[in-house]
Protein backbone atom coordinates (compact mmCIF):
# COMPACT_ATOMS: atom_id res chain seq x y z
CA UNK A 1 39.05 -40.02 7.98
CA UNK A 2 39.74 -38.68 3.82
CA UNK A 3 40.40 -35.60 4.03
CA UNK A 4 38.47 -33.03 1.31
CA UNK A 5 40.55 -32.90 -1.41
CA UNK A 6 41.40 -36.45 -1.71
CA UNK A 7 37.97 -37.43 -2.29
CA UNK A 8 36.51 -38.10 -6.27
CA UNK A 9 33.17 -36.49 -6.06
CA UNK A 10 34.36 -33.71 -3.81
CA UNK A 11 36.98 -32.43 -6.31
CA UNK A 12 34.68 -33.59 -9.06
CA UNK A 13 31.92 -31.19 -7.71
CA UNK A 14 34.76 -28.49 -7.00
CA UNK A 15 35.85 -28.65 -10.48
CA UNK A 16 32.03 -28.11 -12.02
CA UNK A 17 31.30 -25.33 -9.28
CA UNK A 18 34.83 -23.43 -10.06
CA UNK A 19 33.99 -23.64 -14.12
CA UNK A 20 30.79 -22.20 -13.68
CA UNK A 21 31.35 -19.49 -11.45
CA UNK A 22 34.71 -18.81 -13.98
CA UNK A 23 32.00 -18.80 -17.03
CA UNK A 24 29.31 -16.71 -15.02
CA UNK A 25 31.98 -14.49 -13.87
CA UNK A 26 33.02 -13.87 -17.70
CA UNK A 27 29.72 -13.73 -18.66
CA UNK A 28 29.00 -10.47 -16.04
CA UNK A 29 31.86 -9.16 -17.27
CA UNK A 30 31.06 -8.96 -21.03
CA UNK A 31 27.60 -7.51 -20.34
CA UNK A 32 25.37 -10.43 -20.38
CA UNK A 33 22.46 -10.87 -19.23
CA UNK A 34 21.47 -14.40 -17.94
CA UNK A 35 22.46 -16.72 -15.80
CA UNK A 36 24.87 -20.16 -16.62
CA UNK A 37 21.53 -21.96 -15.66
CA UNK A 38 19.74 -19.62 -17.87
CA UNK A 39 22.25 -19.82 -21.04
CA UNK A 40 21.66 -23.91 -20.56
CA UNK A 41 17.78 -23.74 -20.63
CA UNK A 42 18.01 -21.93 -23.75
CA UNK A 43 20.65 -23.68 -25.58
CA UNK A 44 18.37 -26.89 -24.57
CA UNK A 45 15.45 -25.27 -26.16
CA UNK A 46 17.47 -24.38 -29.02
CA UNK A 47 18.54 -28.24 -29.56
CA UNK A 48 15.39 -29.81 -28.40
CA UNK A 49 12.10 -28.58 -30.16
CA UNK A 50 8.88 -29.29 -28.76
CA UNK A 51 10.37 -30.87 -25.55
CA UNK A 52 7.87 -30.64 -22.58
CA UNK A 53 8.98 -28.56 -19.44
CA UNK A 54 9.28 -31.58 -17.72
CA UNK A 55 12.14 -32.96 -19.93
CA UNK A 56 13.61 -29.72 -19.93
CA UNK A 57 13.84 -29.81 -16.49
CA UNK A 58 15.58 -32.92 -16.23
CA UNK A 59 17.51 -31.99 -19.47
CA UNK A 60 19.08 -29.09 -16.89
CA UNK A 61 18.61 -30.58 -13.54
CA UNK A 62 16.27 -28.22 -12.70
CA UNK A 63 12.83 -28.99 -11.19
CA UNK A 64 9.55 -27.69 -12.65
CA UNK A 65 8.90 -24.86 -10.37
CA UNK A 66 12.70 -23.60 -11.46
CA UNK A 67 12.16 -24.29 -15.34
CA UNK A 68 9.02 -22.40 -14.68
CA UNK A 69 10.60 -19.27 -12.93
CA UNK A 70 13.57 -19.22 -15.66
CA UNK A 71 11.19 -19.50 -18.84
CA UNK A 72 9.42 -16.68 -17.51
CA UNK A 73 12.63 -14.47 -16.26
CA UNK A 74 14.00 -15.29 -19.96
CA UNK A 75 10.06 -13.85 -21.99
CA UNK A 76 10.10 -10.63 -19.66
CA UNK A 77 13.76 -10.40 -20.85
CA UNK A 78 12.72 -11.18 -24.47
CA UNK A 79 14.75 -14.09 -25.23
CA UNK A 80 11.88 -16.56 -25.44
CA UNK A 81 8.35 -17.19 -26.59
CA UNK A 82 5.87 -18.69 -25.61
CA UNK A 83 2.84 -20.20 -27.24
CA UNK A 84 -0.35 -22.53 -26.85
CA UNK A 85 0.38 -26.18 -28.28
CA UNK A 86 -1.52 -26.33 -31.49
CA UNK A 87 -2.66 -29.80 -30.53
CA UNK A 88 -2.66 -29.87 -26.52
CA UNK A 89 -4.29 -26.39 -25.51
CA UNK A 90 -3.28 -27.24 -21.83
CA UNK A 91 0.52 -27.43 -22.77
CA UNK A 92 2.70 -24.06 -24.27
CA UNK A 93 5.53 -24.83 -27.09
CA UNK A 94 8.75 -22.42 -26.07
CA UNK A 95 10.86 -21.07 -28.15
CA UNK A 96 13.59 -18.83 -28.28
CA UNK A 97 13.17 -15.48 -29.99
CA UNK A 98 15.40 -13.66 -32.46
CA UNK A 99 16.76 -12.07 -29.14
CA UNK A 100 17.34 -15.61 -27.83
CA UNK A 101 19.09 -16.93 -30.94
CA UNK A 102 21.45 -13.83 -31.20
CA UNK A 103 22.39 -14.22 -27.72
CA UNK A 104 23.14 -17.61 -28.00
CA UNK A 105 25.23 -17.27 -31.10
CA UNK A 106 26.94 -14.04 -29.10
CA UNK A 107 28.05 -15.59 -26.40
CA UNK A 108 28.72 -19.17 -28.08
CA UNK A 109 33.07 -18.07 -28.81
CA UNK A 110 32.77 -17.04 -24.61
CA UNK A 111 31.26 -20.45 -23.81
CA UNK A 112 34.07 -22.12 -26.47
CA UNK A 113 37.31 -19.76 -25.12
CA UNK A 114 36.06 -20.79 -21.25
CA UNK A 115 36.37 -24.65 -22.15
CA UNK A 116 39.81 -24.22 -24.22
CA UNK A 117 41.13 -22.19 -21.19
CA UNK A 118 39.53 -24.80 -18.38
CA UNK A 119 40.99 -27.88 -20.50
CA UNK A 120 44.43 -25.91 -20.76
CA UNK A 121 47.59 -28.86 -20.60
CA UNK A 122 44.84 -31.39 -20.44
CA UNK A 123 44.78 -34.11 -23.92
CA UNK A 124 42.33 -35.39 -25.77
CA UNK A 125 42.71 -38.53 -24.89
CA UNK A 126 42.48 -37.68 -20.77
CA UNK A 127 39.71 -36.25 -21.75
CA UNK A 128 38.19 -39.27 -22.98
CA UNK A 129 39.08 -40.94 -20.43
CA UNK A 130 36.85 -38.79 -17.92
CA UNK A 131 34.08 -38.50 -20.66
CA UNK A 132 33.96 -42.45 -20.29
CA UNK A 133 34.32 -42.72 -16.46
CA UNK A 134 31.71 -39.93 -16.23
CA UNK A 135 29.26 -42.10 -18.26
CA UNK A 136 30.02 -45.01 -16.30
CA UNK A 137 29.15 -43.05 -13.42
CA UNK A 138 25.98 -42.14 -14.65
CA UNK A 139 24.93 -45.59 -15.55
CA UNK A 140 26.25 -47.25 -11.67
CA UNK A 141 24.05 -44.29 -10.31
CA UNK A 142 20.83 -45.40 -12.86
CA UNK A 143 21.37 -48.80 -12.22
CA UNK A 144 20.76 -48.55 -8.54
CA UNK A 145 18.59 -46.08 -8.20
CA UNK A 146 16.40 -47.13 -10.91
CA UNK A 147 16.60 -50.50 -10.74
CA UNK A 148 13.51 -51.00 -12.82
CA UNK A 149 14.95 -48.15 -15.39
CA UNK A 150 11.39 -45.89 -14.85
CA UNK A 151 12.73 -41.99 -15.26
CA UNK A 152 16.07 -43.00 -16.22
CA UNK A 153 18.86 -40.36 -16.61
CA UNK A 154 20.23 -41.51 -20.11
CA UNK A 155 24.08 -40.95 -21.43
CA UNK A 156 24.35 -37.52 -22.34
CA UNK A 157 21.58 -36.17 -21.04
């Protein structure tokens, strides 16, 4: 039997869990706060306007109950608005506040000093390397668990 640590997706998984409890950790240290969960919601408001909950939620792997929970958590905490949909008065349009947008631009040179530090001794071109086996990844998983491509994780999403 493989042991742990010679297995892809374990390390692969280790790796993801160890930078974001790093970038949480640094996060609670400088005083903010949300959540690494909470930082991505809002930068994928921020980047994605008028995006239902729905596609947020897949945007963050997070399902709609937990977008739900986090976009209200982040308007008690006044980093986010929210609104009725001028068109669809059974849908709300989020968006971040002045709060939100400071925050994010605040804590943007963390999030930027955490990767620099994480990809220490590590090139560009590795890291193109993983960037393209990662997408491959992503499109084996699609293909077979979507074979008819209905609710299809996309590339960079």
């Amino acid at each position: 039997m493989e042991r742990l640590e010679d297995l892809f997706f374990y390390l692969l998984d280790k790796a993801i869990r160890t930078h974001r409890q790093y970038t949480q950790n640094r996060l609670r240290m400088q005083g903010y706060p949300i959540t690494i969960d909470q930082w991505l919601l809002l930068t994928a408001i921020n980047q994605n306007k008028n995006l239902s909950q729905a596609d947020l939620g897949a945007m963050v792997f997070k399902d709609k109950a937990s977008i739900n929970r986090m976009t209200d958590l982040l308007i008690r905490k006044g980093f986010l608005q929210k609104a009725i949909h001028a068109v669809d008065g059974r849908k709300f349009e989020i968006a971040l506040t002045q709060k939100g947008i400071t925050l994010l631009h605040d804590i943007e040179n963390i999030v930027l000093v955490n990767r620099q530090l994480s990809l220490e001794g590590i090139s560009e071109g590795e890291v193109a390397v993983v960037k393209k086996t990662m997408l491959r990844l992503i499109d084996n998983c699609n293909k077979y668990y979507y074979p008819n491509g209905k609710n299809k994780l996309k590339n960079g999403e």
